[in-house]
Protein backbone atom coordinates (compact mmCIF):
# COMPACT_ATOMS: atom_id res chain seq x y z
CA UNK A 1 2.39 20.73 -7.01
CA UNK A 2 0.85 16.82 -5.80
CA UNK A 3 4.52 15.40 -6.99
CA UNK A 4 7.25 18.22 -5.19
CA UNK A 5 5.15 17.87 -1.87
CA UNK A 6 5.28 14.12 -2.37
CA UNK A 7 9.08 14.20 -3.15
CA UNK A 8 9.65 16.85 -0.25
CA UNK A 9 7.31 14.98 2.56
CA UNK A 10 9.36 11.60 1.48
CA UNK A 11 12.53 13.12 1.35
CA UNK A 12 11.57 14.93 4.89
CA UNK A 13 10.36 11.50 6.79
CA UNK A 14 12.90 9.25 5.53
CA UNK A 15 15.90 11.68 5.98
CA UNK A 16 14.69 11.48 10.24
CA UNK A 17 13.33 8.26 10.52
CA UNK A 18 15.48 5.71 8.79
CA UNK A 19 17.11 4.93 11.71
CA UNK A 20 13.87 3.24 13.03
CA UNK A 21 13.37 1.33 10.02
CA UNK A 22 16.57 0.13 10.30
CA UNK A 23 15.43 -1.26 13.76
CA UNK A 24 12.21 -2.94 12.28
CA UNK A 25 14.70 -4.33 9.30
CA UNK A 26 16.50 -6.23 12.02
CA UNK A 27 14.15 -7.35 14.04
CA UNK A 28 12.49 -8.50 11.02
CA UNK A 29 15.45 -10.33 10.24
CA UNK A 30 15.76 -11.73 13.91
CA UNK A 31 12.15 -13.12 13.85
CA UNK A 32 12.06 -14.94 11.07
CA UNK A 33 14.29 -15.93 7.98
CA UNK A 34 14.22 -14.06 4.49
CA UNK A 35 14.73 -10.93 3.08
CA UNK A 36 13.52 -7.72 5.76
CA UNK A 37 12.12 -6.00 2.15
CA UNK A 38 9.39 -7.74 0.34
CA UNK A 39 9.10 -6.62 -3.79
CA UNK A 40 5.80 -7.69 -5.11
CA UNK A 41 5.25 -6.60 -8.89
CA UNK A 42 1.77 -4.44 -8.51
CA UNK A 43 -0.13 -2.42 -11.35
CA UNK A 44 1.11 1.49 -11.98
CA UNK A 45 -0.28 4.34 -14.21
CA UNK A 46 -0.80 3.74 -17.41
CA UNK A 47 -1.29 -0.45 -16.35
CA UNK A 48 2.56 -0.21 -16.73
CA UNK A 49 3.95 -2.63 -14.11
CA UNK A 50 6.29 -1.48 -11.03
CA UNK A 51 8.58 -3.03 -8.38
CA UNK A 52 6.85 -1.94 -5.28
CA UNK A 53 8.62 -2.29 -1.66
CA UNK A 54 7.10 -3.29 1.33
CA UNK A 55 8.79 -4.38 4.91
CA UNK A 56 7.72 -8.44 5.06
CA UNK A 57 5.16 -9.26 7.43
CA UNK A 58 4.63 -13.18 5.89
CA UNK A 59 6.68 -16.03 6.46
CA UNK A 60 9.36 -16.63 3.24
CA UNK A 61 7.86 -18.59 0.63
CA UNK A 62 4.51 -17.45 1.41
CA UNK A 63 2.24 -17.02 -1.77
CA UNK A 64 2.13 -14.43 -4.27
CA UNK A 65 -1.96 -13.59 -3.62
CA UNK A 66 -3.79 -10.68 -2.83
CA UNK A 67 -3.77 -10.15 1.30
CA UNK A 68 -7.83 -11.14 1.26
CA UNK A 69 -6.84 -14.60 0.16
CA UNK A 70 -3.55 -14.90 2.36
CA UNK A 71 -4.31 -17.21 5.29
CA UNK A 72 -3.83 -15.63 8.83
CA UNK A 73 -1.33 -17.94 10.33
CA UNK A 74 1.37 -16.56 7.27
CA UNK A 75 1.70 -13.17 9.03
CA UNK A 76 5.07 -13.38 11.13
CA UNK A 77 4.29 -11.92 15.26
CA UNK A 78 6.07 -9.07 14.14
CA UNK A 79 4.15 -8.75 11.29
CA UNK A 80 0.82 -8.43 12.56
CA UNK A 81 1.63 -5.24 14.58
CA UNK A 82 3.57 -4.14 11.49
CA UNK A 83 0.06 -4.75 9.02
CA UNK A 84 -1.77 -3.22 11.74
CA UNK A 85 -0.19 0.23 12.10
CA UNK A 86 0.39 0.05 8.03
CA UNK A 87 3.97 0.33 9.24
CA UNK A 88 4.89 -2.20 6.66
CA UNK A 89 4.28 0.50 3.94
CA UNK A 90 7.26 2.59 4.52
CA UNK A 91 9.79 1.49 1.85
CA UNK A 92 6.98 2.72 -0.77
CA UNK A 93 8.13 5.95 0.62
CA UNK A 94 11.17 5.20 -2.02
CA UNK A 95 8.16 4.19 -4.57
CA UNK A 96 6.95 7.83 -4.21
CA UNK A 97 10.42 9.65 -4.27
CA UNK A 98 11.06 7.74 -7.76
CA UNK A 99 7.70 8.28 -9.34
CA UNK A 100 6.06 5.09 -8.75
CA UNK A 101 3.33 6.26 -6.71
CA UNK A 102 2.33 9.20 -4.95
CA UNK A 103 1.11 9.65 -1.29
CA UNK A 104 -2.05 9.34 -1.85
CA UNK A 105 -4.51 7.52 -4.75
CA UNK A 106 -5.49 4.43 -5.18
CA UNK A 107 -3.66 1.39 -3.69
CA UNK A 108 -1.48 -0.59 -6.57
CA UNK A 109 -2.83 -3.92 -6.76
CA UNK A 110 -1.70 -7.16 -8.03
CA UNK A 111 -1.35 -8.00 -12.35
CA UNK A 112 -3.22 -11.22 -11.42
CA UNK A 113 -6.29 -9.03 -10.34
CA UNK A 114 -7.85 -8.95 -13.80
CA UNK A 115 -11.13 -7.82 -12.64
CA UNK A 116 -9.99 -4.55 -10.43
CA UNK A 117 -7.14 -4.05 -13.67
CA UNK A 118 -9.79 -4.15 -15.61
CA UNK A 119 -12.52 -1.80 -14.06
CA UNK A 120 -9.78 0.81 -13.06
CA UNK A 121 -8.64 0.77 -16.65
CA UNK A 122 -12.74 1.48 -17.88
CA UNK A 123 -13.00 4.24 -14.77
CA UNK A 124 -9.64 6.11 -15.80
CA UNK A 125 -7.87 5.44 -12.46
CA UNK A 126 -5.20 4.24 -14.35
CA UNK A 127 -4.39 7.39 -15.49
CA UNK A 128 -2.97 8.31 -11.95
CA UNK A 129 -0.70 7.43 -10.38
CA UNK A 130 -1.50 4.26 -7.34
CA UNK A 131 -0.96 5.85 -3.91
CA UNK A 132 0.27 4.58 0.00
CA UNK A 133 -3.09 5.64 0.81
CA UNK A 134 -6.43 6.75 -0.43
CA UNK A 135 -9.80 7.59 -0.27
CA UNK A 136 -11.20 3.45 -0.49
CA UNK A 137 -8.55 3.01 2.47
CA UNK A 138 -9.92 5.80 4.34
CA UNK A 139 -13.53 4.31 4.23
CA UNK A 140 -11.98 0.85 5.10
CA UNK A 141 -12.64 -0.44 1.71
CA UNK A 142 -10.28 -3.48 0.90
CA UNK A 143 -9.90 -4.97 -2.90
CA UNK A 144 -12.30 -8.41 -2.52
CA UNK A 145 -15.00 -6.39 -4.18
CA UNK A 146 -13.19 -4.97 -7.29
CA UNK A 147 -16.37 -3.28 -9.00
CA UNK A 148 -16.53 -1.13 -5.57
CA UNK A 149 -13.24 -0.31 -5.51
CA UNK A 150 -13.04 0.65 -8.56
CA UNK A 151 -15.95 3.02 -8.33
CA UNK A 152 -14.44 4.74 -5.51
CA UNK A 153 -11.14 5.26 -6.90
CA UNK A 154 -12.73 6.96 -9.74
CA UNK A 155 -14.70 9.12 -7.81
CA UNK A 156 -11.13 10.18 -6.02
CA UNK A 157 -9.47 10.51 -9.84
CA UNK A 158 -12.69 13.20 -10.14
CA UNK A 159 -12.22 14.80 -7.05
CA UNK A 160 -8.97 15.11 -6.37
CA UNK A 161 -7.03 18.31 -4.97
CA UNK A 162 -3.86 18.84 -2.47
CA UNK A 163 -6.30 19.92 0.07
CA UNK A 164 -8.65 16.83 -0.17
CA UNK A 165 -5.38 14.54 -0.21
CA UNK A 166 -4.13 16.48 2.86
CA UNK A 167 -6.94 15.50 4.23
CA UNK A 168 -6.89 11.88 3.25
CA UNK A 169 -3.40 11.69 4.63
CA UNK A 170 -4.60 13.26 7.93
CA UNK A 171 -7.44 11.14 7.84
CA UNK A 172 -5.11 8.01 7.84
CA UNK A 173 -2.38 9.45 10.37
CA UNK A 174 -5.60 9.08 12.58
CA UNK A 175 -5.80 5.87 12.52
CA UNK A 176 -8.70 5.69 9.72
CA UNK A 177 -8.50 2.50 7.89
CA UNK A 178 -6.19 0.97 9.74
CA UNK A 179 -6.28 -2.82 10.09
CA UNK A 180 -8.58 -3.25 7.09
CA UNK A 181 -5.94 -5.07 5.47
CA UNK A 182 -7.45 -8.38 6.30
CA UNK A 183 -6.23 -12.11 6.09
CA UNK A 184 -8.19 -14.94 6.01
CA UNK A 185 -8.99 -16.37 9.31
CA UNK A 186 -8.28 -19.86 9.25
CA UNK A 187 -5.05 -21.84 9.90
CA UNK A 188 -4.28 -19.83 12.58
């Protein structure tokens, strides 16, 4: 049932709002130079690696780091407002309609995170599938503490239901969590 709402919800938002994404693409494009679509390699079910699609919000050439060690001045004008209304995470609607991710469950993160890999792989949140959002994104939980994390995407592996991740979704349509997604501060 979690996977034909995901496909139909995808299918549903993209089919009447790509022509606004096709307005971000270019103004991405306009701001600053580089591809509008950023791939970053990030850790699926199973630990099995996936190609997952984000709009760019960083300058090209910009390391390949986890956001909590990115510095500030990286993220483009655009990009900021982007990060900010998690705009940025449409294109992993397309993860979700090919069975990268779902809607919701934990947020992929990075191979190089060894530590969050790690614990996720101990708690079982591995065997899901990562999600756009989630219950640690919800609380405004970010992934510089990994053990943390880790805990509370195993608590959502427990726990979850299509009602509880209606409710997540709600929960971040409100505007809960976003802007956790922080850079570092300095060089800005």
């Amino acid at each position: 049932m979690k996977r034909a709402f995901d496909v139909a919800a995808c299918a549903l938002f993209l089919l009447f709002f790509w022509p606004i994404l096709a307005i971000i693409i270019v103004g991405i494009r306009l701001q600053s130079p580089g591809r509008a679509i950023f791939t970053q390699i990030r850790v699926g079910k199973g630990g099995r690696p996936f190609t997952c699609y984000k709009l760019r919000t960083m300058h090209s050439g910009t390391a390949n780091l986890p956001t909590h060690q990115v510095a500030a001045s990286a993220v483009t004008g655009l990009g900021e407002h982007l990060r900010r209304f998690k705009i940025d995470e449409l294109p992993q609607l397309w993860n979700v309609l090919i069975g990268d991710m779902s809607l919701v469950g934990p947020r992929p993160c990075l191979p190089s995170q060894i530590e969050l890999v790690e614990a996720r792989r101990r708690l079982g949140v591995l065997d899901i599938r990562p999600g756009k959002t989630g219950l640690a994104q919800v609380g405004g939980v970010d992934m510089s503490d990994p053990d943390r994390l880790a805990q509370i995407d195993a608590r959502y592996v427990r726990s979850q239901s299509l009602l509880g991740d209606f409710g997540l979704i709600w929960a971040t349509l409100r505007g809960q969590g976003v802007g956790i997604d922080q850079v570092i501060r300095y060089g800005k």
